[in-house]
Protein backbone atom coordinates (compact mmCIF):
# COMPACT_ATOMS: atom_id res chain seq x y z
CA UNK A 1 -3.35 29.63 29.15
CA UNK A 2 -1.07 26.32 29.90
CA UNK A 3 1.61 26.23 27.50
CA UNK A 4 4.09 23.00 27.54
CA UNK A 5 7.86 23.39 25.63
CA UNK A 6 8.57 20.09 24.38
CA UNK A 7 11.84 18.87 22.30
CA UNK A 8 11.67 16.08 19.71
CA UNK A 9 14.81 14.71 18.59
CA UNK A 10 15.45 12.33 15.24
CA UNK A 11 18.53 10.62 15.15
CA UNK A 12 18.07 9.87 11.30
CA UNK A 13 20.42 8.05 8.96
CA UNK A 14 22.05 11.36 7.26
CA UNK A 15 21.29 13.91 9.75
CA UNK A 16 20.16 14.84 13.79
CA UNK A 17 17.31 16.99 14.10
CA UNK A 18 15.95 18.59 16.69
CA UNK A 19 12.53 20.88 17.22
CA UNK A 20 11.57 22.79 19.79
CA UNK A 21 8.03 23.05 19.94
CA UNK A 22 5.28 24.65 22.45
CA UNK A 23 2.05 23.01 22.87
CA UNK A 24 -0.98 24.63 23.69
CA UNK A 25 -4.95 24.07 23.88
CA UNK A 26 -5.62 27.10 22.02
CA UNK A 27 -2.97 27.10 19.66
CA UNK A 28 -2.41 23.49 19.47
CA UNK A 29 1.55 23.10 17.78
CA UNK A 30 3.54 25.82 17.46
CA UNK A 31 7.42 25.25 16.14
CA UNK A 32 9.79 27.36 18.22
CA UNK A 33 13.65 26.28 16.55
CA UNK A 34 14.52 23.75 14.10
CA UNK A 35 18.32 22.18 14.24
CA UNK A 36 19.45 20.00 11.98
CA UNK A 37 23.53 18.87 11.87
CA UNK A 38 24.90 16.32 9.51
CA UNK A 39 25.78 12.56 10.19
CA UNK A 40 25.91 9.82 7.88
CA UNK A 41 25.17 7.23 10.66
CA UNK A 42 23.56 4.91 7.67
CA UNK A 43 27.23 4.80 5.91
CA UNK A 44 28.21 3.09 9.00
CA UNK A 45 25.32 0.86 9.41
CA UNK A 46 25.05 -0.09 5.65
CA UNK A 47 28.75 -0.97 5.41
CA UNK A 48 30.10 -1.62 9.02
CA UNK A 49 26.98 -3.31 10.68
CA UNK A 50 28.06 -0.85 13.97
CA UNK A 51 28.24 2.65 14.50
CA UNK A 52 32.00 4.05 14.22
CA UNK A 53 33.78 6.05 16.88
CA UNK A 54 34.28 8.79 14.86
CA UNK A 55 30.24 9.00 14.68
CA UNK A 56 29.40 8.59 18.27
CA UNK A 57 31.42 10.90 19.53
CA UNK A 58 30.14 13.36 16.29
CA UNK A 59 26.60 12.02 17.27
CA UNK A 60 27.75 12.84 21.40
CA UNK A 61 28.81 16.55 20.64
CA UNK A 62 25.33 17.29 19.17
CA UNK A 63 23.45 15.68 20.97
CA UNK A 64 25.10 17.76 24.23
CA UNK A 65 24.50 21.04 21.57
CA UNK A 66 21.20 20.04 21.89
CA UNK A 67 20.55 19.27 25.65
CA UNK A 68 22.35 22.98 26.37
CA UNK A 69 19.62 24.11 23.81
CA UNK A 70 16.50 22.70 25.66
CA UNK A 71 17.60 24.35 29.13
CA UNK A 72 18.13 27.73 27.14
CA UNK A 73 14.33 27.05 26.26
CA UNK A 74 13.26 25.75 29.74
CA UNK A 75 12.46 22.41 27.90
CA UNK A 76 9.77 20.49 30.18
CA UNK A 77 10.09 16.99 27.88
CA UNK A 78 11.91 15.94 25.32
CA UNK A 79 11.50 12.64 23.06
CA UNK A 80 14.80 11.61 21.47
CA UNK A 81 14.15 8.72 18.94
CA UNK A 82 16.71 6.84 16.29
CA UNK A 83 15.60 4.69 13.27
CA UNK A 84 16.83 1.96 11.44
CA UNK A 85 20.68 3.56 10.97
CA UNK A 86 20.59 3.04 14.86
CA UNK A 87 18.19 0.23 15.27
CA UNK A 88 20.36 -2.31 12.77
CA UNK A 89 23.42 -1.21 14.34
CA UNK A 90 25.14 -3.99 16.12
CA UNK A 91 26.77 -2.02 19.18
CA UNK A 92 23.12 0.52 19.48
CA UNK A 93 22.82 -0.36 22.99
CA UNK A 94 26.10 0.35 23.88
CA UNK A 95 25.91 3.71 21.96
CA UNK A 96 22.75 4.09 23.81
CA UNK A 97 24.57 3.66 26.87
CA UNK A 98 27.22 6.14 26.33
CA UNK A 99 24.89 9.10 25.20
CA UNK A 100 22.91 9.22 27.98
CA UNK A 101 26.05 8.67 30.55
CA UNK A 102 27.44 11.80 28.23
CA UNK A 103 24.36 14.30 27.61
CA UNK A 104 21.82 12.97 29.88
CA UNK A 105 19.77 12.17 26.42
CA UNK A 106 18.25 8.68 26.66
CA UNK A 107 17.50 7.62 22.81
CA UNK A 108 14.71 5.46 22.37
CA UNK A 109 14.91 3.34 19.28
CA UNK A 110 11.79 3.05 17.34
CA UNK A 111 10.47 -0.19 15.59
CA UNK A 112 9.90 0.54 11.95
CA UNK A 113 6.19 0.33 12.35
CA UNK A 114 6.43 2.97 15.22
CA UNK A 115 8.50 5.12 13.26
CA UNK A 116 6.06 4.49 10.27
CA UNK A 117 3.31 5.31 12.32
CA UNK A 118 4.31 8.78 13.95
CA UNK A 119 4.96 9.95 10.64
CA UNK A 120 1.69 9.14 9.42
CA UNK A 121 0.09 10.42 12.97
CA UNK A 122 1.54 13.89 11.69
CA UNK A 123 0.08 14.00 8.31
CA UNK A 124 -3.23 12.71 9.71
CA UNK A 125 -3.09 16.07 12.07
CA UNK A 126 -3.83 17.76 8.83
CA UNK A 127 -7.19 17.33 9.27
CA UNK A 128 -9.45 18.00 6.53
CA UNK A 129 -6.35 18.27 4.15
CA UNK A 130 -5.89 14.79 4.71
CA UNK A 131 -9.39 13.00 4.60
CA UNK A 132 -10.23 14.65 1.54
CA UNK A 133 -7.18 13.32 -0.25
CA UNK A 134 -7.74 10.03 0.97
CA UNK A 135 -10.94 9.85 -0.01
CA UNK A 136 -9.47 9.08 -3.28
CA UNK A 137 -6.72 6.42 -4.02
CA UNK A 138 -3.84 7.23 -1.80
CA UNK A 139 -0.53 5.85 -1.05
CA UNK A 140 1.87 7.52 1.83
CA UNK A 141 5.36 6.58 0.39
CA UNK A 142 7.78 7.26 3.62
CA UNK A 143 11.39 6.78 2.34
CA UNK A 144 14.48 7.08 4.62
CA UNK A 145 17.59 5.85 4.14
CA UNK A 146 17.16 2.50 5.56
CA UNK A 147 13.60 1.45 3.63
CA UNK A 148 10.80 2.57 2.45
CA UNK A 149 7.38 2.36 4.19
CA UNK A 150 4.44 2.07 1.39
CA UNK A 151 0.61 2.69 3.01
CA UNK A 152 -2.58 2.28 0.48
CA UNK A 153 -5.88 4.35 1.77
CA UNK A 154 -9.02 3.19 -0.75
CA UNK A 155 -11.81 5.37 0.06
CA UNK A 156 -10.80 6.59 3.64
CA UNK A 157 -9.63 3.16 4.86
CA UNK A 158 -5.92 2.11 5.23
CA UNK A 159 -5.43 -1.64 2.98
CA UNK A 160 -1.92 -2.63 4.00
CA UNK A 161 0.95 -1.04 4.56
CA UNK A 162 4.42 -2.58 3.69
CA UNK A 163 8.49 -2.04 4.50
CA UNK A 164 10.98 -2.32 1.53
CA UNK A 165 14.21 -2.13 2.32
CA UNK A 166 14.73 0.08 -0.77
CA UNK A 167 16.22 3.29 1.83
CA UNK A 168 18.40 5.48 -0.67
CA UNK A 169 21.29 5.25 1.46
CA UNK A 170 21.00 1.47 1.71
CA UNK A 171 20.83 1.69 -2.23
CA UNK A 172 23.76 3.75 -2.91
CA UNK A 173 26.34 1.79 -0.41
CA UNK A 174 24.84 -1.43 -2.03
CA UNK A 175 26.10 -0.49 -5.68
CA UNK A 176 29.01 1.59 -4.81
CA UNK A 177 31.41 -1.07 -5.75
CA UNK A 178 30.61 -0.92 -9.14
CA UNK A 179 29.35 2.55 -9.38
CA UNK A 180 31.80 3.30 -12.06
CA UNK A 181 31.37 0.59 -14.26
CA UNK A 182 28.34 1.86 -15.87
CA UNK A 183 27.52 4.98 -17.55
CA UNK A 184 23.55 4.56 -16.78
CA UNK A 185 23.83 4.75 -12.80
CA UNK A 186 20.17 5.15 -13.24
CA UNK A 187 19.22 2.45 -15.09
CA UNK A 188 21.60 0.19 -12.81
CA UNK A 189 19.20 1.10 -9.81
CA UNK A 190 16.30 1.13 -11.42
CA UNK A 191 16.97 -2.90 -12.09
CA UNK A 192 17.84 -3.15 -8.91
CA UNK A 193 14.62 -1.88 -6.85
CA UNK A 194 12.38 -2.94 -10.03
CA UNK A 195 11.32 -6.56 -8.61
CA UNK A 196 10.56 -5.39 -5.00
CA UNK A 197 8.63 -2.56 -6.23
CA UNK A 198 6.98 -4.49 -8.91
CA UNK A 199 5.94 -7.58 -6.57
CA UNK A 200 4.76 -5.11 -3.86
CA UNK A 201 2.56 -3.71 -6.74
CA UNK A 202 1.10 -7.73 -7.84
CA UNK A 203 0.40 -8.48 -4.39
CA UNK A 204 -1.22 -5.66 -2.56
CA UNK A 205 -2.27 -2.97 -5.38
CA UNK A 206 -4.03 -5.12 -7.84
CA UNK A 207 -7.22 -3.62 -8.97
CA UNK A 208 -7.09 -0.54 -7.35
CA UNK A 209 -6.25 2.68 -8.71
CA UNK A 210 -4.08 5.26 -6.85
CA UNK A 211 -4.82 8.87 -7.40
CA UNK A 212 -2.84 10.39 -5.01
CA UNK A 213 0.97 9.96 -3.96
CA UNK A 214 1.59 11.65 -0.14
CA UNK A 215 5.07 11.74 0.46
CA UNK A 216 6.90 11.68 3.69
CA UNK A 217 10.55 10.75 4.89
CA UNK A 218 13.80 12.76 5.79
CA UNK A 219 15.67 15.25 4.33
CA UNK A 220 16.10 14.34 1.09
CA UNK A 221 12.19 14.39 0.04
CA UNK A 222 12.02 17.68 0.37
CA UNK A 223 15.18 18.38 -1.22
CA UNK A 224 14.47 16.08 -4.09
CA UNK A 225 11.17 18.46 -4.83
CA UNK A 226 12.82 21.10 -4.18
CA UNK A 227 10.44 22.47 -0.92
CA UNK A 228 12.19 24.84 0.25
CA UNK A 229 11.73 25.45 4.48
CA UNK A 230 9.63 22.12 4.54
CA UNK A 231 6.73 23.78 2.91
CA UNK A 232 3.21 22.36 1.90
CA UNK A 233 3.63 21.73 -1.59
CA UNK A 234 1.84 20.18 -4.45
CA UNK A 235 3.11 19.12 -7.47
CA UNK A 236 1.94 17.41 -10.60
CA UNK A 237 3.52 13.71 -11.60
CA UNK A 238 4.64 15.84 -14.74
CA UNK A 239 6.22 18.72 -13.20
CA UNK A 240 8.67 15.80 -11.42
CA UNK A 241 9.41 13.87 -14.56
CA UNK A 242 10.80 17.20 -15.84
CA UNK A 243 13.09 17.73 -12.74
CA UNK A 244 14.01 14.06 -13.05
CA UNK A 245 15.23 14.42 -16.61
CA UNK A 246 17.16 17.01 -16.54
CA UNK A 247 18.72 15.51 -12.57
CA UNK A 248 19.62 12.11 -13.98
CA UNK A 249 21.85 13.60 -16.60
CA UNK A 250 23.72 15.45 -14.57
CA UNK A 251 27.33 14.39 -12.39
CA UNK A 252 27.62 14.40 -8.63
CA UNK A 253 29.29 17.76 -9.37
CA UNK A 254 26.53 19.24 -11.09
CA UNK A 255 24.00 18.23 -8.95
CA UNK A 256 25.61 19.52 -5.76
CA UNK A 257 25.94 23.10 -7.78
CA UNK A 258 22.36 23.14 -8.95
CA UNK A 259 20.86 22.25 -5.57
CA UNK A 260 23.40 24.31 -3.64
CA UNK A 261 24.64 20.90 -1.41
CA UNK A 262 27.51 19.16 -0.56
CA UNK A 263 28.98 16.34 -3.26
CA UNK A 264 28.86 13.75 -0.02
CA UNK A 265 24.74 15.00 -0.52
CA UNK A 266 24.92 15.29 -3.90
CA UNK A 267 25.81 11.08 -4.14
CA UNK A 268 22.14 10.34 -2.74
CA UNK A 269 20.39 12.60 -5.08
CA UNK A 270 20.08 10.34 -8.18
CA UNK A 271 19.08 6.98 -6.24
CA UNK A 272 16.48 8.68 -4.31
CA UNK A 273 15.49 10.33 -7.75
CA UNK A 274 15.52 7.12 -8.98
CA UNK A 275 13.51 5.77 -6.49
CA UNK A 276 10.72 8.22 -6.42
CA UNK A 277 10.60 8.07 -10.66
CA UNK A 278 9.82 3.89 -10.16
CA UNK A 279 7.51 4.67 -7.18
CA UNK A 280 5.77 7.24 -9.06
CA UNK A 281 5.55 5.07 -12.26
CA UNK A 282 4.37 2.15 -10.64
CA UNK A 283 1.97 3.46 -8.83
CA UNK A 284 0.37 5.52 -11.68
CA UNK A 285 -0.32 8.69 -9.39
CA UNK A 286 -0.79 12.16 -11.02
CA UNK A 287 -0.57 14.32 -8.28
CA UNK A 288 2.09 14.41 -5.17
CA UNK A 289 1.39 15.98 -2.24
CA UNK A 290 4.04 17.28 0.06
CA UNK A 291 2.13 18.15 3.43
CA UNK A 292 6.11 19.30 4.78
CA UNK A 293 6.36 17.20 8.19
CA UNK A 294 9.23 15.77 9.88
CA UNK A 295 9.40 12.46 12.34
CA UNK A 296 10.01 15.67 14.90
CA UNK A 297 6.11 16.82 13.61
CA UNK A 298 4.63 13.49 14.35
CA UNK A 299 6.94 13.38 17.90
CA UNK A 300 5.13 16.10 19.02
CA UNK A 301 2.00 15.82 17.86
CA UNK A 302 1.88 12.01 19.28
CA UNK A 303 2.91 13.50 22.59
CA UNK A 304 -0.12 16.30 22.62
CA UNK A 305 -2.31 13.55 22.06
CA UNK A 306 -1.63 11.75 24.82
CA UNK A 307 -1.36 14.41 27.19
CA UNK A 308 -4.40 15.49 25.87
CA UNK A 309 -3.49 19.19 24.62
CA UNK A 310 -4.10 18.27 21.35
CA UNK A 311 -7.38 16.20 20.22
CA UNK A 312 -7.47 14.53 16.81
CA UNK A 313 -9.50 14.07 13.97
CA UNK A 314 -8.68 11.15 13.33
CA UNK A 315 -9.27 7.40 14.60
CA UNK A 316 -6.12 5.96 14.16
CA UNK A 317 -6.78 3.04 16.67
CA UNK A 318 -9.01 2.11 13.91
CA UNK A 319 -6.64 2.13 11.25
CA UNK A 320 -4.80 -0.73 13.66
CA UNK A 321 -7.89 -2.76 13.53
CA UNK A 322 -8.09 -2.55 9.91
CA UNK A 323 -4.90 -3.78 9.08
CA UNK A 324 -5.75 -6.11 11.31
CA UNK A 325 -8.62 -7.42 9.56
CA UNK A 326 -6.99 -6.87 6.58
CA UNK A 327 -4.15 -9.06 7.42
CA UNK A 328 -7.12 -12.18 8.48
CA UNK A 329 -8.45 -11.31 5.42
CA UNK A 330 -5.72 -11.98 3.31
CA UNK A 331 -5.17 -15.55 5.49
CA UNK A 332 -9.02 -16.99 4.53
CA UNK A 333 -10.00 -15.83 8.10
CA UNK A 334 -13.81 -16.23 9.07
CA UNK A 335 -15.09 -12.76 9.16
CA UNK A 336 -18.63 -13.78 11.09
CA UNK A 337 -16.55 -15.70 13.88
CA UNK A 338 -14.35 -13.34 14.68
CA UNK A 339 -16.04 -9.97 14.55
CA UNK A 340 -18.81 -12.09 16.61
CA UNK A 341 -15.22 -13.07 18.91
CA UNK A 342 -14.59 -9.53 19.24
CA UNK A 343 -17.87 -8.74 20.34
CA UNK A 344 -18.03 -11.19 22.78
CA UNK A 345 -14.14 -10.28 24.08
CA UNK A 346 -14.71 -6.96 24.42
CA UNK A 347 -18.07 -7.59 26.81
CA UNK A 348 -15.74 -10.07 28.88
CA UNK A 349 -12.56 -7.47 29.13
CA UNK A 350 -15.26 -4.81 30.46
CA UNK A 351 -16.06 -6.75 33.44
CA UNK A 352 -12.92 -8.08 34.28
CA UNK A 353 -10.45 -4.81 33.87
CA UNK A 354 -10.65 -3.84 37.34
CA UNK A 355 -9.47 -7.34 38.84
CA UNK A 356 -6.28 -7.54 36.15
CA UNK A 357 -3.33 -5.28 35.20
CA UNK A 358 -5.05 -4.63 31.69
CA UNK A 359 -5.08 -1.17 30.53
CA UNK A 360 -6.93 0.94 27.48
CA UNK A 361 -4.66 0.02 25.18
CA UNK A 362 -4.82 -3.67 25.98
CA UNK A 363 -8.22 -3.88 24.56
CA UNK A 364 -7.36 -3.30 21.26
CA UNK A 365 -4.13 -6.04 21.38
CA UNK A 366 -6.95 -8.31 22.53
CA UNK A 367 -9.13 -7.09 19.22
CA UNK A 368 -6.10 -7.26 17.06
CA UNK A 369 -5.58 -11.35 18.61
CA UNK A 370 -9.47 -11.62 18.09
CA UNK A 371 -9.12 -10.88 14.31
CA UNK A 372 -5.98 -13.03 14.09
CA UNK A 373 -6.48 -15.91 16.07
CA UNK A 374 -6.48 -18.44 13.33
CA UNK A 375 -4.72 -17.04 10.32
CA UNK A 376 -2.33 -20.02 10.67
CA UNK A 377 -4.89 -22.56 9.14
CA UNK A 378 -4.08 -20.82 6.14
CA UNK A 379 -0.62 -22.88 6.28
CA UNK A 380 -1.27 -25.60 8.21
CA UNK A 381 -4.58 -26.98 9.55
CA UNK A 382 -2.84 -28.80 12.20
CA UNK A 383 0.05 -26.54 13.42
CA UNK A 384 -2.31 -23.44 13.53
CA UNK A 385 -0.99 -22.44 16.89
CA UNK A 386 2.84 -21.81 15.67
CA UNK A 387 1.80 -20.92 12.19
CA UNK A 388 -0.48 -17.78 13.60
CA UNK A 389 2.45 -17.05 15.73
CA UNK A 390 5.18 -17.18 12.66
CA UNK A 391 2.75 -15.03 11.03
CA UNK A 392 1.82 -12.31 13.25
CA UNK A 393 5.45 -12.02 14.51
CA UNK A 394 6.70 -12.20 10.49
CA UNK A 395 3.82 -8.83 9.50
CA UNK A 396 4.18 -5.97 10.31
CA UNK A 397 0.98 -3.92 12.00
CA UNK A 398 1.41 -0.32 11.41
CA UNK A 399 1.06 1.77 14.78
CA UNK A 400 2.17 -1.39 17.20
CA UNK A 401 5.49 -1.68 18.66
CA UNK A 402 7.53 -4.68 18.69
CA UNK A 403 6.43 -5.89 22.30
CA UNK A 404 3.03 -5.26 21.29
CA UNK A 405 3.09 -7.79 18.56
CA UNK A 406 4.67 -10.21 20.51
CA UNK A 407 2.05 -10.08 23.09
CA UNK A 408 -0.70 -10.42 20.67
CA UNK A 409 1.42 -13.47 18.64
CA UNK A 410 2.37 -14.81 22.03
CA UNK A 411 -1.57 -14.53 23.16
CA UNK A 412 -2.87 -16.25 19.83
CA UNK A 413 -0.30 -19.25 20.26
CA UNK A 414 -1.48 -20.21 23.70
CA UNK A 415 -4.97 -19.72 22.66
CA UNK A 416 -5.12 -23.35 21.59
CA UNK A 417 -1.45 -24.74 22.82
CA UNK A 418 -0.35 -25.23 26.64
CA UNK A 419 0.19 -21.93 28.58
CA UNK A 420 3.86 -21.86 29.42
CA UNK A 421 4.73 -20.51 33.34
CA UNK A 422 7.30 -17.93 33.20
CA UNK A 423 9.99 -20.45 34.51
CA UNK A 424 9.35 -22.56 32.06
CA UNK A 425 10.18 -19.94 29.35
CA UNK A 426 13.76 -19.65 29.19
CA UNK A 427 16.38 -17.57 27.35
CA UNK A 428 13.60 -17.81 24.10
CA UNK A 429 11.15 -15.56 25.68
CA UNK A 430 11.23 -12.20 24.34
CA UNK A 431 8.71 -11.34 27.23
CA UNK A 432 9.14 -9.31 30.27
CA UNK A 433 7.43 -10.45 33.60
CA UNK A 434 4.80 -7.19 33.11
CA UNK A 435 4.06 -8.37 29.44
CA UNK A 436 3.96 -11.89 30.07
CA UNK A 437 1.14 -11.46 32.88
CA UNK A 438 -0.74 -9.34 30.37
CA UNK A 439 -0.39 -12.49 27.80
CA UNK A 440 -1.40 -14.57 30.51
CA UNK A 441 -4.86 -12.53 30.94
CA UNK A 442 -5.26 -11.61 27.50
CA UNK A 443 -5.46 -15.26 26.55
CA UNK A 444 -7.43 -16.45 29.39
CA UNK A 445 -10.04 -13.93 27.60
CA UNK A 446 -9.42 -14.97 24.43
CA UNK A 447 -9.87 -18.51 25.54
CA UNK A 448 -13.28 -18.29 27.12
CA UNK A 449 -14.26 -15.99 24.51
CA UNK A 450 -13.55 -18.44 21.77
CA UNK A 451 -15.13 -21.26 23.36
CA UNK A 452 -18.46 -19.37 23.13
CA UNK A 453 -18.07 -19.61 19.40
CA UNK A 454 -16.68 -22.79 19.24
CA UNK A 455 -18.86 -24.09 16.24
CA UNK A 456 -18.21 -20.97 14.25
CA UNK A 457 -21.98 -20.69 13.68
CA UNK A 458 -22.50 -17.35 15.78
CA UNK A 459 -25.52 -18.93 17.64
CA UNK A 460 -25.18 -16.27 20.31
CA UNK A 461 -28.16 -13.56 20.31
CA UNK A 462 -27.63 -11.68 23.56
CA UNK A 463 -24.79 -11.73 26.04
CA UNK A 464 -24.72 -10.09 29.42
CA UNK A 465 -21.49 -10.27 31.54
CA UNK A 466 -21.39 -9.46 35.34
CA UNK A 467 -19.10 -9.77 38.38
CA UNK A 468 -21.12 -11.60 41.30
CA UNK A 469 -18.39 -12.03 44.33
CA UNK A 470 -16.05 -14.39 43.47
CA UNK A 471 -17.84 -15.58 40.32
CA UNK A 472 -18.11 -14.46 36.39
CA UNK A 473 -21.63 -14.87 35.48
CA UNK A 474 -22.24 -14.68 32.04
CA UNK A 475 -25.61 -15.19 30.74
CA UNK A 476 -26.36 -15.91 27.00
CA UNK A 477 -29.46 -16.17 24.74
CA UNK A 478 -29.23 -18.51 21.32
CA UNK A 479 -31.90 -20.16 19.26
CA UNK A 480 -29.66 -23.41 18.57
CA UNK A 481 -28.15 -26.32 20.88
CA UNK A 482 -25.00 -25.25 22.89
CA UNK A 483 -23.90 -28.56 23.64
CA UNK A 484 -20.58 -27.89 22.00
CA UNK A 485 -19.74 -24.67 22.72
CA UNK A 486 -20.68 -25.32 26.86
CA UNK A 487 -18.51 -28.28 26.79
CA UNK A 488 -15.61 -26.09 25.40
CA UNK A 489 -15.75 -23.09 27.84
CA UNK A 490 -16.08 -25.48 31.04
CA UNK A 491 -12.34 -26.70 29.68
CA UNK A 492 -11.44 -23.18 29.85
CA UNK A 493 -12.96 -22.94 33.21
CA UNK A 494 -9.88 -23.56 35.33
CA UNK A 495 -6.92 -21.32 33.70
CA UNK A 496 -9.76 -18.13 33.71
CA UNK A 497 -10.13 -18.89 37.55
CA UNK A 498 -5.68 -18.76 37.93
CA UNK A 499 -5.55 -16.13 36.20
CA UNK A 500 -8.36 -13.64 37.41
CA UNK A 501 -9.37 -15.25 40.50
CA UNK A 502 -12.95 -15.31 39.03
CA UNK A 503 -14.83 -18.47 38.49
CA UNK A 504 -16.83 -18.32 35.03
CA UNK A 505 -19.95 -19.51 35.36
CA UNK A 506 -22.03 -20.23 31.89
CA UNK A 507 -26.05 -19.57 32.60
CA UNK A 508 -27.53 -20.30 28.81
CA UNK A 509 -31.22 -18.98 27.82
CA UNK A 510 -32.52 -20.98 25.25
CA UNK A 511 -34.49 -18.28 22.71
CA UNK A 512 -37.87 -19.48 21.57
């Protein structure tokens, strides 16, 4: 039996963790050694903008702990990843620089969505835990001490998922000035996370009803609940109003006694109490469900999956194209047109894969840009090219990394505007020569796909797509006059031919 040792790392915002885990077909995940060491890298970030000497070379000594560690285990891969402490930190590359010229440990720093996302990869791994609480109405409330990352599930489909920069360390450094000029520290935060939390709760919650509260995040959700070894846990909205009572009444002092922590710990406790009690309230859940997992869970899981020792349940490419579709919904988007552009996109991308650099995953950025290629008229009917880029590049798509988005905002943009050459780009472009050729294909798709919908009336009935020598052939059926839609996709003609070195060619069966 092939068994792989991996190491995931988590360069959080109070503490670095790392797991040892080993991977196997049979036995899927299996935990080996959990580390975790203390550093309050969010002080720094929340109050200095930049990472302090005193914490890099702190953050330098365990991370070398930790790369002695992996040898002792005869470590094949690790994955060493830092969140928003690290990612808002105004020196992170050169901190990045120095920890891998003094442990060897290259730290990747995660986008919030991909950070979002791996911790909802390892709760999905749950399996049939997890649908059947989703079945329900669910939100996955991931709080660190940067944000907070809210996800609604109604009835086994993810609606939106949003980042509130709410983190409880981001919290507690923000009122620490005047702390001590209140004797309701509660009530002081609770005014101050109210509106976010309440506006979140106008504009994506509405109507629906949430049954179920999953909760992720770092250290101090478990703590907070009082899950003791990162257990599975349960607990009833009740059963936390209790704790939360008696917690809020008690000093820094107290707390650190009755929870067995440090006072430096002990200062979180009440805003992230705080934060759960408005979460919990506004939300309306009665139960909580603690499935136990770490970022270091999800790192491991995410890298089973792709080496394909581990195969999920779970779709969650899907779950990308519905907040995609949710996200056109939400801008008036046609629904017919594009899942008809999609259609037609995916038939094109097919055919044309093995002339271009395109991978797997670049079909579904060309889905997400299918779903989203207009949600600028919903500002401005005659800057719809900019606007769809503002917006795409402004939301946040759980599961896609930065550069991903780009590519796909980037792709909508020159959908309908003049394709820039890479010269012509300049010190704006946030686009690398490999991504930028992948925009340049993934529009030239999008371009000729769009064309062949150009009315918005859907009058194709059958498509067929072949590669014929030098040529694209691609034969349609339709009841209706294509007049429009041929004049269109000969425009197109000429950047599909730069790009692919295929000349489309348009054969149209009229349907009697």
């Amino acid at each position: 039996m092939a068994v792989t040792t991996f190491a995931a790392i988590d360069v959080g915002s109070y503490n670095v963790s790392m797991e040892i885990f080993e991977l196997s077909k049979k036995n899927g995940l299996k935990s080996l050694n959990r580390l975790r060491e203390r550093l309050e890298l969010g002080r720094d970030t929340y109050t200095l903008k930049k990472i302090s000497m005193d914490s890099l070379n702190e953050l330098t000594r365990i991370l070398t702990d930790y790369a002695r560690l992996m040898k002792e285990y005869k470590v094949s891969e690790y994955r060493a990843c830092a969140k928003s402490a690290f990612r808002e930190a105004r020196n992170c590359l050169l901190v990045q620089e120095h920890i891998l010229k003094a442990t060897g440990i290259q730290i990747e720093v995660l986008s919030n969505s991909e950070q979002r996302f791996l911790g909802y990869k390892s709760i999905a791994s749950r399996g049939l835990e997890f649908r059947k609480i989703i079945e329900k109405g669910t939100a996955i409330l991931d709080v660190g001490g940067g944000s907070v990352q809210i996800s609604l599930f109604d009835k086994d489909t993810l609606v939106t998922t949003q980042n509130l920069l709410l983190g409880s360390l981001r919290v507690r450094e923000r009122l620490a000035s005047f702390e001590n000029e209140t004797t309701h520290y509660d009530e002081l935060i609770d005014q101050m996370i109210r509106k976010d939390i309440v506006n979140f709760k106008r504009m994506y919650l509405k109507d629906r009803s949430i049954d179920n509260i999953i909760l992720v995040g770092d250290y101090f959700t478990n703590l907070i609940f009082q899950n003791k070894s990162d257990m599975n846990k349960v607990e009833s909205r009740d059963e936390f109003m209790k704790w939360y009572e008696r917690i809020v009444a008690m000093s820094p002092r107290q707390a650190a006694e009755e929870l067995g922590v440090s006072m430096e710990i002990a200062s979180v406790i009440i805003p992230v109490a705080v934060l759960y009690r408005k979460l919990i309230e506004e939300l309306g859940a009665q139960t909580i469900w603690l499935p136990g997992i770490q970022l270091t869970d999800g790192l491991a899981y995410d890298y089973g999956e792709k080496k394909k020792i581990i195969r999920s349940q779970h779709d969650f490419e899907q779950d990308i194209l519905m907040a995609a579709k949710n996200i056109a919904k939400r801008y008036a988007g046609n629904k017919q047109h594009t899942e008809k552009l999609v259609w037609i996109a995916d038939d094109i991308f097919d055919v044309v894969k093995k002339n271009s650099m395109l991978g797997g995953r670049d079909k579904l950025l060309l889905q997400v840009a299918c779903y989203l290629h207009d949600c600028g008229k919903y500002i401005s009917l005659v800057n719809v090219a900019e606007c769809s880029y503002n917006i795409i590049m402004s939301t946040e798509i759980i599961g896609l990394s930065d550069s991903e988005r780009s590519i796909i905002a980037n792709v909508v943009k020159y959908n309908t505007t003049p394709f820039a050459y890479y010269s012509e780009m300049g010190s704006t472009s946030n686009l690398n020569e490999y991504d930028y050729m992948r925009v340049a294909e993934l529009t030239a798709i999008l371009r000729v796909s769009n064309s062949l919908d150009q009315s918005y009336m859907q009058k194709i009935t059958q498509m067929r797509t072949i590669k014929k020598d030098d040529n694209l052939l691609i034969e349609i059926e339709t009841r209706d006059d294509y007049t429009l839609e041929k004049g269109i996709f000969n425009e197109n003609v000429e950047f599909f031919e730069e790009i692919f070195d295929l000349k489309p060619i348009l054969k149209i069966r009229k349907k009697i």
